[in-house]
PDB file of N, CA and C in Angstrom:
ATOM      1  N   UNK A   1       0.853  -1.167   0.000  1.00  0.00           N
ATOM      2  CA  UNK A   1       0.000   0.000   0.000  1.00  0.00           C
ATOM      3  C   UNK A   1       0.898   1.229   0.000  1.00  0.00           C
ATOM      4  N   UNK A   2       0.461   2.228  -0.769  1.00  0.00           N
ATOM      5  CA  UNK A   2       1.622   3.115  -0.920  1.00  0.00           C
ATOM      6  C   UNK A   2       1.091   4.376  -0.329  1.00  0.00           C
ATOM      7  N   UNK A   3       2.070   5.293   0.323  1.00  0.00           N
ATOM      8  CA  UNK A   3       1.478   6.102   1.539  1.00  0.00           C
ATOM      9  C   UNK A   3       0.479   7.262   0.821  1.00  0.00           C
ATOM     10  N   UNK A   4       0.272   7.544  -0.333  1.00  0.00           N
ATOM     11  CA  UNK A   4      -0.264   8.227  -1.245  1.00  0.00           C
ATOM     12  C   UNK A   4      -1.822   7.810  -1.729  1.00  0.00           C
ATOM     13  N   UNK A   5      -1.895   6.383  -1.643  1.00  0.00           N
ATOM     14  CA  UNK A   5      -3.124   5.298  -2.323  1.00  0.00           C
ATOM     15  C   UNK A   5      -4.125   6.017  -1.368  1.00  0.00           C
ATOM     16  N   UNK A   6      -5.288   5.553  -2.376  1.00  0.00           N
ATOM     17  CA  UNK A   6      -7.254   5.722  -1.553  1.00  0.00           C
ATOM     18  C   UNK A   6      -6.738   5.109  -0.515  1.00  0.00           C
ATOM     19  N   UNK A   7      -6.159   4.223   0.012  1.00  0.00           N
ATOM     20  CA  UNK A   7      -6.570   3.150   1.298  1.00  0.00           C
ATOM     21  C   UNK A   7      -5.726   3.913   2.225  1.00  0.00           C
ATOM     22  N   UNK A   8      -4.586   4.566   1.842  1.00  0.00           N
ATOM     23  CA  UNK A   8      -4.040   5.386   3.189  1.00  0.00           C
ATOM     24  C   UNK A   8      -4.852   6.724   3.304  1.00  0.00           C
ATOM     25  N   UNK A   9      -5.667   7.091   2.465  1.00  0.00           N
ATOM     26  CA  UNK A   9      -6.315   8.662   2.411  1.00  0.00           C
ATOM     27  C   UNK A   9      -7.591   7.915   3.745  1.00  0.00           C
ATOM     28  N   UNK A  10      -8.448   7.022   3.308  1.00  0.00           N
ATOM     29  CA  UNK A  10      -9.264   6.094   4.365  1.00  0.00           C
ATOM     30  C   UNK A  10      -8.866   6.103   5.684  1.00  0.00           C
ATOM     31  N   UNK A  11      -7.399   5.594   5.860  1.00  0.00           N
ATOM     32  CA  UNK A  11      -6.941   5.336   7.176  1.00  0.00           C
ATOM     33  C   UNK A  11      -6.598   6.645   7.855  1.00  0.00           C
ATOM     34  N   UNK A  12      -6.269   7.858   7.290  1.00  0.00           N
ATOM     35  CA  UNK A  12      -6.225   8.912   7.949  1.00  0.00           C
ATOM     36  C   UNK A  12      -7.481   9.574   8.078  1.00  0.00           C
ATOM     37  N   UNK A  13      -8.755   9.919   7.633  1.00  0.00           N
ATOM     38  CA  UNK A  13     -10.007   9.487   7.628  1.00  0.00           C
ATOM     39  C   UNK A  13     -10.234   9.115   9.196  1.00  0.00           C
ATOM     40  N   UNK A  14     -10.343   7.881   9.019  1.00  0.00           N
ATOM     41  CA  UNK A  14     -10.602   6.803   9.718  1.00  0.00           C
ATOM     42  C   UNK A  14      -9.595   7.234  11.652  1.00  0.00           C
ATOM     43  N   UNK A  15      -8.655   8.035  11.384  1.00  0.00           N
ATOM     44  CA  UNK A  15      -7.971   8.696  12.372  1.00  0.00           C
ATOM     45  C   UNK A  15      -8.392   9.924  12.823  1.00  0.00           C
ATOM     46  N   UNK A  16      -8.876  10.842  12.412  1.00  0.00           N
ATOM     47  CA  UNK A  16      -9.332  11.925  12.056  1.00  0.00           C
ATOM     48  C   UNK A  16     -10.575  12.279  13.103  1.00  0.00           C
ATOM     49  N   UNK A  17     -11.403  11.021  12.199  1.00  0.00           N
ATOM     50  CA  UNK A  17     -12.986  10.776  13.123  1.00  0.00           C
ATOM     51  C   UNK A  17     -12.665  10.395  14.414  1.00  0.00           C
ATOM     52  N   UNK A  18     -11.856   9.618  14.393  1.00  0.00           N
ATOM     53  CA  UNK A  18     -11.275   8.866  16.054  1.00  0.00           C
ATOM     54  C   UNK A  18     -11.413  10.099  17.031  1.00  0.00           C
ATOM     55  N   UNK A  19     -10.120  11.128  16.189  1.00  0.00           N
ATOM     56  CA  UNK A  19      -9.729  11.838  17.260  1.00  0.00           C
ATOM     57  C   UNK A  19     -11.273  12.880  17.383  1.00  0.00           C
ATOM     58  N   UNK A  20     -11.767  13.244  16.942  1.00  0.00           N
ATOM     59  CA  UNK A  20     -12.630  14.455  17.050  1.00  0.00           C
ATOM     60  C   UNK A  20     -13.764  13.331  17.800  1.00  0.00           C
ATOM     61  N   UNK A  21     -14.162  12.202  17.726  1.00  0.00           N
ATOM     62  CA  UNK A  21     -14.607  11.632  18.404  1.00  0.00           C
ATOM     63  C   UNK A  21     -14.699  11.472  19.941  1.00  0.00           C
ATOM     64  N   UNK A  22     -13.280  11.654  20.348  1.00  0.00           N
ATOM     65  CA  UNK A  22     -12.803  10.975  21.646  1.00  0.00           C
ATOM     66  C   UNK A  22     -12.360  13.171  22.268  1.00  0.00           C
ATOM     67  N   UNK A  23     -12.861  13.832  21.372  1.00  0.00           N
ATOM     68  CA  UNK A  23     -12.401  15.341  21.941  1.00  0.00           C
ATOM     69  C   UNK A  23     -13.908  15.781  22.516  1.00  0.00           C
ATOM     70  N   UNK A  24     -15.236  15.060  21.946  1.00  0.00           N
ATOM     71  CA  UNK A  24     -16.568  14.961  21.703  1.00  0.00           C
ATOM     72  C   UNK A  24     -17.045  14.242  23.226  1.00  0.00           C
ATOM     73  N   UNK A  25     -16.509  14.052  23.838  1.00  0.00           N
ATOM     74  CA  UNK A  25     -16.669  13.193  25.054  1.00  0.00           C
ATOM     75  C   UNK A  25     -16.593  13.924  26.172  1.00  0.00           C
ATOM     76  N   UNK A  26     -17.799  14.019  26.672  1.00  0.00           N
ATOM     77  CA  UNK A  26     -18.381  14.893  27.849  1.00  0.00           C
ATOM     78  C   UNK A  26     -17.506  14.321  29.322  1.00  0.00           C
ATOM     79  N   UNK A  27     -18.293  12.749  29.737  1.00  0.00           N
ATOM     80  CA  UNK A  27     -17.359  12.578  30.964  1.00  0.00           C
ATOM     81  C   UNK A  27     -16.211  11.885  30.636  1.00  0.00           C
ATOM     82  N   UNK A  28     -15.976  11.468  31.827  1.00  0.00           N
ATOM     83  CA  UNK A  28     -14.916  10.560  31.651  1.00  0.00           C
ATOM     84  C   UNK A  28     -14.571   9.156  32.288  1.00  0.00           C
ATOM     85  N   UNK A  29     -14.226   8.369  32.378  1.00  0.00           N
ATOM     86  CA  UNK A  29     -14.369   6.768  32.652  1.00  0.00           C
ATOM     87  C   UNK A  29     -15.442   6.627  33.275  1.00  0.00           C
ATOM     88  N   UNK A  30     -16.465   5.656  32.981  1.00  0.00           N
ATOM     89  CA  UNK A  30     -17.624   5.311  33.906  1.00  0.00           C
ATOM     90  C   UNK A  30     -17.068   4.186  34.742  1.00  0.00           C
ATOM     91  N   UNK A  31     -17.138   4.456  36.074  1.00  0.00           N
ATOM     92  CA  UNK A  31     -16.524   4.184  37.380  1.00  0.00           C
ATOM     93  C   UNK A  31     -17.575   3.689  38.411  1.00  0.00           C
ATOM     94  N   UNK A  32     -19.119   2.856  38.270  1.00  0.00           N
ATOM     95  CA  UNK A  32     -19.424   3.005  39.126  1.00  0.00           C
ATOM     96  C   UNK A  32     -19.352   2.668  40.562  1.00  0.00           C
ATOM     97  N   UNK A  33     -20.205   2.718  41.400  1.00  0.00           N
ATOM     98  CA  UNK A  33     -20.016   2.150  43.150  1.00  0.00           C
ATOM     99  C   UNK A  33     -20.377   1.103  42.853  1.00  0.00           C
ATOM    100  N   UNK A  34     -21.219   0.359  42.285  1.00  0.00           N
ATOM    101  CA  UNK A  34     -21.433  -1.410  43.061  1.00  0.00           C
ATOM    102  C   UNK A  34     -22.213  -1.332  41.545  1.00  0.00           C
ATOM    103  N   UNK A  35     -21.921  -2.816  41.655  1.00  0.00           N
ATOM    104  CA  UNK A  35     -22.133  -3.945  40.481  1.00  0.00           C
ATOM    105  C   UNK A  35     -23.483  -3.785  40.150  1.00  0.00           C
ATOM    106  N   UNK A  36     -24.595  -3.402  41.444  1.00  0.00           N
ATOM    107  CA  UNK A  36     -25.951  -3.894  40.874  1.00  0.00           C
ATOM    108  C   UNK A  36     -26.475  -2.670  40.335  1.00  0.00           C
ATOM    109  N   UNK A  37     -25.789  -1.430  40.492  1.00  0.00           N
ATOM    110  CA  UNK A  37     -26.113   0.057  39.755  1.00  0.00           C
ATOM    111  C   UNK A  37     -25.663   0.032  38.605  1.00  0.00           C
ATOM    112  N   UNK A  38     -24.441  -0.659  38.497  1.00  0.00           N
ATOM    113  CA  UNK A  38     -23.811  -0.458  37.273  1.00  0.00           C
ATOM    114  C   UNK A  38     -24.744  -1.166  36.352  1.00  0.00           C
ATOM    115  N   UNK A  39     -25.249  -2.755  36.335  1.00  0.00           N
ATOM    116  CA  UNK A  39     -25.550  -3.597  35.849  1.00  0.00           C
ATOM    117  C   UNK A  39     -27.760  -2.547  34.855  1.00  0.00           C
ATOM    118  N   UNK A  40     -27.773  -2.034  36.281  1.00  0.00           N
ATOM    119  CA  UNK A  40     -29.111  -1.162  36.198  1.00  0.00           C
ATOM    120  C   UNK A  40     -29.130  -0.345  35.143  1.00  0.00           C
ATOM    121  N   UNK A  41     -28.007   0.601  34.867  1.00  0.00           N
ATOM    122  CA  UNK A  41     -27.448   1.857  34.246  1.00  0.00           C
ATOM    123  C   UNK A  41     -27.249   1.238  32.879  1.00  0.00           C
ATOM    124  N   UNK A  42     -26.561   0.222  32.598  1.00  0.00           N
ATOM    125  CA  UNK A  42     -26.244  -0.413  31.416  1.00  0.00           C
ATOM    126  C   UNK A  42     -27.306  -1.225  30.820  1.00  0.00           C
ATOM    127  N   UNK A  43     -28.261  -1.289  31.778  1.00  0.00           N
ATOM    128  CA  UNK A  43     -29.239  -2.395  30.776  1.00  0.00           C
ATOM    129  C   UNK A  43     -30.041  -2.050  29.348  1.00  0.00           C
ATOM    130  N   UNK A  44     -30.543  -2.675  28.962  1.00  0.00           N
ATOM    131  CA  UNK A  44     -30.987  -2.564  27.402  1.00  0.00           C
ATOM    132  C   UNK A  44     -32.618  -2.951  27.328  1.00  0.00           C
ATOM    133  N   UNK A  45     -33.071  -1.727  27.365  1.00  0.00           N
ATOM    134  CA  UNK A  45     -34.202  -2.104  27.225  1.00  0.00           C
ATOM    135  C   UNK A  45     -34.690  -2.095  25.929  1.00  0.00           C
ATOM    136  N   UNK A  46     -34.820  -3.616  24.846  1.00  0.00           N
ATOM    137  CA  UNK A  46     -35.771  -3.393  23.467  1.00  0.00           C
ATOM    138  C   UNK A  46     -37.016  -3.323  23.378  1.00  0.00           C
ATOM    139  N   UNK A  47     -37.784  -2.786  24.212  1.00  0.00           N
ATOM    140  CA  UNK A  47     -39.148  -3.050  24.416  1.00  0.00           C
ATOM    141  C   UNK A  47     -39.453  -1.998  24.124  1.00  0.00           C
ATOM    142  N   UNK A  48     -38.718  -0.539  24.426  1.00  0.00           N
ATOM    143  CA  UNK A  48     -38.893   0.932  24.288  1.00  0.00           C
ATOM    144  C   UNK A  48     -40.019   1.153  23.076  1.00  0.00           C
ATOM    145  N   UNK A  49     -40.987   1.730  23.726  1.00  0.00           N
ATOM    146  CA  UNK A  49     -41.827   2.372  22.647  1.00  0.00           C
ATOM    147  C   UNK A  49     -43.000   1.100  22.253  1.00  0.00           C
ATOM    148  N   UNK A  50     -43.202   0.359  23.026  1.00  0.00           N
ATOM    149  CA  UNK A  50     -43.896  -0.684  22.732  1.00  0.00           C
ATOM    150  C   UNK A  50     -45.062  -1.327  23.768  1.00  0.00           C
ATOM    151  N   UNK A  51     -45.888  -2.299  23.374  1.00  0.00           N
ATOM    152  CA  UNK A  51     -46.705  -2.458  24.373  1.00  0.00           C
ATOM    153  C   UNK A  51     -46.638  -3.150  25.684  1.00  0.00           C
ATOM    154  N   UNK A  52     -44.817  -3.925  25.911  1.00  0.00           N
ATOM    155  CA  UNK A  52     -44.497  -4.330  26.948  1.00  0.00           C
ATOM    156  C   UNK A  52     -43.862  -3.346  27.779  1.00  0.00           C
ATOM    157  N   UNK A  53     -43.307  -1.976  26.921  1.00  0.00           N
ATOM    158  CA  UNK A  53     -43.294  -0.820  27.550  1.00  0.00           C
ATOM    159  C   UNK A  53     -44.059  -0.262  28.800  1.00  0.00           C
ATOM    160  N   UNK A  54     -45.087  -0.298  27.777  1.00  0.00           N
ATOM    161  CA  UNK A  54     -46.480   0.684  28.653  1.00  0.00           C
ATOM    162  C   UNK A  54     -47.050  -0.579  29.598  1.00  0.00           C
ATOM    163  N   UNK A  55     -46.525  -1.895  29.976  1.00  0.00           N
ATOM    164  CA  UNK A  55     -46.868  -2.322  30.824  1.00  0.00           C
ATOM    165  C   UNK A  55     -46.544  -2.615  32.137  1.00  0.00           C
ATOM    166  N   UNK A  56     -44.695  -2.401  31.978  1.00  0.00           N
ATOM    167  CA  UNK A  56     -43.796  -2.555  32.745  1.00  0.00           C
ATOM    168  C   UNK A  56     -43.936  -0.874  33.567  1.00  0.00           C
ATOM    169  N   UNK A  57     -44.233  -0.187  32.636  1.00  0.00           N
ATOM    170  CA  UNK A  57     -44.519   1.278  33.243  1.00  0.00           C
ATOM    171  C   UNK A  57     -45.564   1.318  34.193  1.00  0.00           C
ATOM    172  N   UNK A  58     -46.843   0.592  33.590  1.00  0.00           N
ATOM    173  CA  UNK A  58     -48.150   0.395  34.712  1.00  0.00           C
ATOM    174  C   UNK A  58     -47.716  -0.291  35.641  1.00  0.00           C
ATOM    175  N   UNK A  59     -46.989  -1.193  35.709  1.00  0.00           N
ATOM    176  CA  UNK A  59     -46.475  -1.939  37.154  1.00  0.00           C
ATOM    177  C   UNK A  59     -45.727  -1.114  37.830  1.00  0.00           C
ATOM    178  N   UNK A  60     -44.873  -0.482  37.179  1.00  0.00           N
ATOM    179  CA  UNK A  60     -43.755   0.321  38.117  1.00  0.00           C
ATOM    180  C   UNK A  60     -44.931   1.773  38.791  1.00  0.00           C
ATOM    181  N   UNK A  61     -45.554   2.237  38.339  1.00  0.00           N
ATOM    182  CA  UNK A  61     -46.903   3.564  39.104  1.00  0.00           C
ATOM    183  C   UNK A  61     -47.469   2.694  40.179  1.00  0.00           C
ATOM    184  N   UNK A  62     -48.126   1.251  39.983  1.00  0.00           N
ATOM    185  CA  UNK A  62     -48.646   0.348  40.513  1.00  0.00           C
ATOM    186  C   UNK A  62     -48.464   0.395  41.854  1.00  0.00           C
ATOM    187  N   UNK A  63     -47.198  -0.056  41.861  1.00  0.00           N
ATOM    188  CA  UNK A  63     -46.086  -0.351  42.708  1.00  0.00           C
ATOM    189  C   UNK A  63     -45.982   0.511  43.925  1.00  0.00           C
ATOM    190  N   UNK A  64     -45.923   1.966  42.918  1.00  0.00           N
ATOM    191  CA  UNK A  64     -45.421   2.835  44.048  1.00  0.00           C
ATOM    192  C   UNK A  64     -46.771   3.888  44.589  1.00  0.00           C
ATOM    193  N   UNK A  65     -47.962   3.288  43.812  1.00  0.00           N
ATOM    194  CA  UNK A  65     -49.190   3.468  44.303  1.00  0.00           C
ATOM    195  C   UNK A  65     -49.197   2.980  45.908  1.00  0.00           C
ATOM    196  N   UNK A  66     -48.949   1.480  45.434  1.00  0.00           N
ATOM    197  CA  UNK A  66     -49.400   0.757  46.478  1.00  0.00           C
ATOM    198  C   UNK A  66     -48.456   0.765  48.132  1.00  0.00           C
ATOM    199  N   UNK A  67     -47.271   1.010  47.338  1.00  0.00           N
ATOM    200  CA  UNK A  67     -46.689   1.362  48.549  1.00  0.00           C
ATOM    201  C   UNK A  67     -46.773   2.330  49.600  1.00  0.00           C
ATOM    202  N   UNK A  68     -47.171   3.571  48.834  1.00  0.00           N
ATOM    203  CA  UNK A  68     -47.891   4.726  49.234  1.00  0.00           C
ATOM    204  C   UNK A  68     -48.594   4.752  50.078  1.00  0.00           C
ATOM    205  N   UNK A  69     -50.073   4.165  49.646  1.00  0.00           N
ATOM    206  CA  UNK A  69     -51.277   3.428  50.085  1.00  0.00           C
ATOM    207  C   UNK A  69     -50.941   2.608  51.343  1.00  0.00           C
ATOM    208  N   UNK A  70     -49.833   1.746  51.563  1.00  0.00           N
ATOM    209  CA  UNK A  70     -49.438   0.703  52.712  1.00  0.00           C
ATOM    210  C   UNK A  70     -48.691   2.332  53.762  1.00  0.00           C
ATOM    211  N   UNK A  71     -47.919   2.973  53.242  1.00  0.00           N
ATOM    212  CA  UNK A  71     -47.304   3.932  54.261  1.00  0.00           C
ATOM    213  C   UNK A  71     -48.455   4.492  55.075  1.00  0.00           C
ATOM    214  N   UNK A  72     -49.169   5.124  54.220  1.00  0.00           N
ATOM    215  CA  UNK A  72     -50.472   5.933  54.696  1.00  0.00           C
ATOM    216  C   UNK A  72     -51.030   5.170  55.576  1.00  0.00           C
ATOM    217  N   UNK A  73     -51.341   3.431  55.672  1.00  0.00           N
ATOM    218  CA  UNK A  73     -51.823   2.788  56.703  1.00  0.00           C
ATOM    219  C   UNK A  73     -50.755   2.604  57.844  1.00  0.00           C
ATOM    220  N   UNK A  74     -49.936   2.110  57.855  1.00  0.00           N
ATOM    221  CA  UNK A  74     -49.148   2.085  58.344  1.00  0.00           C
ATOM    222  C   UNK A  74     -48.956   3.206  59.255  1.00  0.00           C
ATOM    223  N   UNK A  75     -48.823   4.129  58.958  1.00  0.00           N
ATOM    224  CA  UNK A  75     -49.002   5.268  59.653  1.00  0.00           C
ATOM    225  C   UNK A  75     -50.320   5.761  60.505  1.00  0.00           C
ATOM    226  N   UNK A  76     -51.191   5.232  60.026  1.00  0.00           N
ATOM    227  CA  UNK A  76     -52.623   5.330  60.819  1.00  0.00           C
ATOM    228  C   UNK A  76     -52.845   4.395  61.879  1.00  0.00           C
ATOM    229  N   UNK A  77     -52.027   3.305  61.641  1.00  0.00           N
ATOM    230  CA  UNK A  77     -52.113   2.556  62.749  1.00  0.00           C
ATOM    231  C   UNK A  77     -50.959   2.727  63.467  1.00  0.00           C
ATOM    232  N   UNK A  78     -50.366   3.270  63.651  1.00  0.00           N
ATOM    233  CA  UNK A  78     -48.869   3.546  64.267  1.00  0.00           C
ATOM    234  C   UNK A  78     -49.552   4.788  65.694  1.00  0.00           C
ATOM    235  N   UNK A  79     -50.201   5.504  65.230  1.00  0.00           N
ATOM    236  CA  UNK A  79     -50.954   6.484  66.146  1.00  0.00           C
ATOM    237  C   UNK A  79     -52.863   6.415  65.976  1.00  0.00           C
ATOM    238  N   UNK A  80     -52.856   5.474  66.712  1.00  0.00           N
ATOM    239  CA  UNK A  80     -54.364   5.575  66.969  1.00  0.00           C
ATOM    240  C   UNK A  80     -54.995   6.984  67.315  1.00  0.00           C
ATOM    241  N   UNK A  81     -56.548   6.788  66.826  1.00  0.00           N
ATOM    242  CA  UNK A  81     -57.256   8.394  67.165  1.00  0.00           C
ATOM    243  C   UNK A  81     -58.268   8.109  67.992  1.00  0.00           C
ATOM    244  N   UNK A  82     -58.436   7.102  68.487  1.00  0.00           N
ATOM    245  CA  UNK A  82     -59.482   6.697  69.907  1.00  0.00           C
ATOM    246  C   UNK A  82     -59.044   7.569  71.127  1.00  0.00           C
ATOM    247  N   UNK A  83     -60.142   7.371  71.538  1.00  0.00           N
ATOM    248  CA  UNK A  83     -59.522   8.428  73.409  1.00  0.00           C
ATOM    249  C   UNK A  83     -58.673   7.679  74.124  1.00  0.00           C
ATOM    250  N   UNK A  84     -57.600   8.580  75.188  1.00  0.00           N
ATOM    251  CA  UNK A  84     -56.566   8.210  75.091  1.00  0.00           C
ATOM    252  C   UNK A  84     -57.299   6.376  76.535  1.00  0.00           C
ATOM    253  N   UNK A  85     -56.450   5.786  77.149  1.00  0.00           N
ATOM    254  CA  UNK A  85     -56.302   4.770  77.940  1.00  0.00           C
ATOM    255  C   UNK A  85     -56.238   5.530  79.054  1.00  0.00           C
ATOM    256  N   UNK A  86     -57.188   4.785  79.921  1.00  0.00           N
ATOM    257  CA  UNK A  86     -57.040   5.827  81.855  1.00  0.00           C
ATOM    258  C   UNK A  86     -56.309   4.550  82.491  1.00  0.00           C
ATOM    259  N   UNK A  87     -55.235   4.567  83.102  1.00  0.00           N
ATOM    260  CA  UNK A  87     -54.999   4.021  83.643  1.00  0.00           C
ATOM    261  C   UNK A  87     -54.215   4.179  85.421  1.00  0.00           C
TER     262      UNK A  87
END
């Protein structure tokens, strides 16, 4: 290949994009704290935009409906509103 040929004009090209690529880069090493954030952060969801989407979404509101709903009791029974005990 001769340093003049299409295929070296490509490879400098091909260097070019690299670098303006890697100048294009906001942070820097992704470093996280623990395996099960990292694993969270990286996952792949192909469902995006679809009807297992909008279902996994209704479970996740669901969810934190219901948990809600359990605090709020939880809390009502934690302090009763009956008159107080004479003892």
């Amino acid at each position: 290949m001769g340093i003049h040929s299409e295929y070296d004009r490509a490879h400098a090209l091909e260097l070019e994009e690299r670098k303006e690529a890697d100048e294009q880069v906001i942070g820097g090493l992704y470093c996280p704290s623990a395996w099960s954030q990292a694993r969270k952060q990286i996952e792949i969801n192909y469902f995006l935009n679809s009807p297992d989407a909008e279902t996994i979404e209704a479970e996740r509101r669901y969810i934190q409906e219901k948990a809600q709903r359990n605090m709020v009791e939880y809390y009502r029974r934690l302090r009763p509103t009956g008159p107080p005990l004479q003892g």
